[in-house]
Protein backbone atom coordinates (compact mmCIF):
# COMPACT_ATOMS: atom_id res chain seq x y z
CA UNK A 1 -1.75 17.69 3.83
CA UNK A 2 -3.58 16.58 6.85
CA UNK A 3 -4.81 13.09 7.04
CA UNK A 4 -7.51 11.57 9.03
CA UNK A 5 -6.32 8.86 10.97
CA UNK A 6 -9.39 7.95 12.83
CA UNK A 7 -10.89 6.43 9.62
CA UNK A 8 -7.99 3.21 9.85
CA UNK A 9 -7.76 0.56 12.18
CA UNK A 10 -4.72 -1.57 13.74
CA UNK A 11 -1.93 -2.64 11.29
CA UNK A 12 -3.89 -6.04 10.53
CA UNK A 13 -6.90 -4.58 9.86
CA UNK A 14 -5.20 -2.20 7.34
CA UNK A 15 -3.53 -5.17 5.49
CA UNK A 16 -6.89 -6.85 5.65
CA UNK A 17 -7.98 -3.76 3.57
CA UNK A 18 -4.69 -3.30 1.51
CA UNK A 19 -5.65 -6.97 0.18
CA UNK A 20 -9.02 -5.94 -1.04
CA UNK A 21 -7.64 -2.95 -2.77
CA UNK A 22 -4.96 -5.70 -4.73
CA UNK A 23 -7.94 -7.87 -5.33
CA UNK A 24 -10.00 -5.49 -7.11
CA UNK A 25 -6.98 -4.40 -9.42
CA UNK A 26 -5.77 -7.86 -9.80
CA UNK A 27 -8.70 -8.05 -11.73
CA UNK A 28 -8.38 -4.85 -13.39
CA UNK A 29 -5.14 -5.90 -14.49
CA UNK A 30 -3.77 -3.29 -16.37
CA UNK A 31 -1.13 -0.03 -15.67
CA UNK A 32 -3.84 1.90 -14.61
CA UNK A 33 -4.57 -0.75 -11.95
CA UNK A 34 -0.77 -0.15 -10.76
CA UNK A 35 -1.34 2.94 -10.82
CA UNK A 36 -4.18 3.45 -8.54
CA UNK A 37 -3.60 0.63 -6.00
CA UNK A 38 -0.47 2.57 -5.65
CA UNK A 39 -2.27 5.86 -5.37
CA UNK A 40 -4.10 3.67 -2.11
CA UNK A 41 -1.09 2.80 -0.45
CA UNK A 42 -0.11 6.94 -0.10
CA UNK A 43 -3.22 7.65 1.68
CA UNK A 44 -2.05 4.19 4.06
CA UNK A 45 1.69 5.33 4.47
CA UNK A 46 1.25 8.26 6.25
CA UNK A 47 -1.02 6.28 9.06
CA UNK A 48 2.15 3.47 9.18
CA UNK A 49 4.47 6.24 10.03
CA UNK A 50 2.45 7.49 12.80
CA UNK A 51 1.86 4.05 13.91
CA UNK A 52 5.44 3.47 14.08
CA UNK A 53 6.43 7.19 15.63
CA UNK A 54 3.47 6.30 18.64
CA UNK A 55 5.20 3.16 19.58
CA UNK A 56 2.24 1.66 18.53
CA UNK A 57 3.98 -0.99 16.07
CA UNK A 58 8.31 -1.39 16.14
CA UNK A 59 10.66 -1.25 13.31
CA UNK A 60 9.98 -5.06 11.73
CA UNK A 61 6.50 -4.25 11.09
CA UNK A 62 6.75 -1.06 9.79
CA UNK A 63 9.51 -2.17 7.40
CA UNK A 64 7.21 -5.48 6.77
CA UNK A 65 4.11 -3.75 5.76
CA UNK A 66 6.61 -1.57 3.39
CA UNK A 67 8.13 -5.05 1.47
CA UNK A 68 4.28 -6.37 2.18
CA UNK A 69 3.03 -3.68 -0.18
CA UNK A 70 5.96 -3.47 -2.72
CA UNK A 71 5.35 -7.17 -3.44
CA UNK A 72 2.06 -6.98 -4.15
CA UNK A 73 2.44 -3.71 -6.42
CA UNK A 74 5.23 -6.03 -8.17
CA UNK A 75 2.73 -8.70 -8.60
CA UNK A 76 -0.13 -6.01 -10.01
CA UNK A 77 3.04 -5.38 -12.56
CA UNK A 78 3.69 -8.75 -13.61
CA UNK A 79 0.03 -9.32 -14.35
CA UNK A 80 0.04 -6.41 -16.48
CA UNK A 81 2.94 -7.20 -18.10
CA UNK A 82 4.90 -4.22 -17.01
CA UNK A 83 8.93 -4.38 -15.87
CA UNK A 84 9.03 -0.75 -14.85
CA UNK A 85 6.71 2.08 -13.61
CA UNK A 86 7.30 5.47 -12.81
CA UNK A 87 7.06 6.62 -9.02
CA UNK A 88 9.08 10.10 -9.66
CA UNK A 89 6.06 11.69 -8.56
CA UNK A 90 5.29 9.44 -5.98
């Protein structure tokens, strides 16, 4: 798969746009909205990692923007009153 990079900005920026994304499913509120903010994040992951391999951004905010995301999918879970999800295809 080849991405295009040039559409994303810095790290904050991408946040900045990883918190819309959790805004409009936090209003969605259901699995499906777990579903496809998590769908989101993969097209953002590959970017982080080339961020990170660049020198670009160091270890702590690569792993932060990781935990960043996982909370927020765990808070799109607990408002749609999920425990458990499956990311084996993930």
């Amino acid at each position: 798969m080849v991405h295009d990079f040039g559409r994303f900005g810095n790290i904050q920026e991408i946040k900045m746009m990883v918190e819309r994304w959790y805004s409009k499913y936090m209003d969605m509120g259901d699995e499906m909205a777990v579903q496809m903010f998590m769908d989101d994040l993969e097209s953002v992951f590959p970017y982080i990692t080339f961020l990170y391999q660049r020198g670009e951004i160091d270890f702590d905010e690569y792993n932060e923007f990781h935990s960043f995301c996982e909370e927020l999918i765990e808070r799109l879970m607990e408002k749609a009153g999920i425990e458990d999800i499956d990311r084996s295809f993930r």
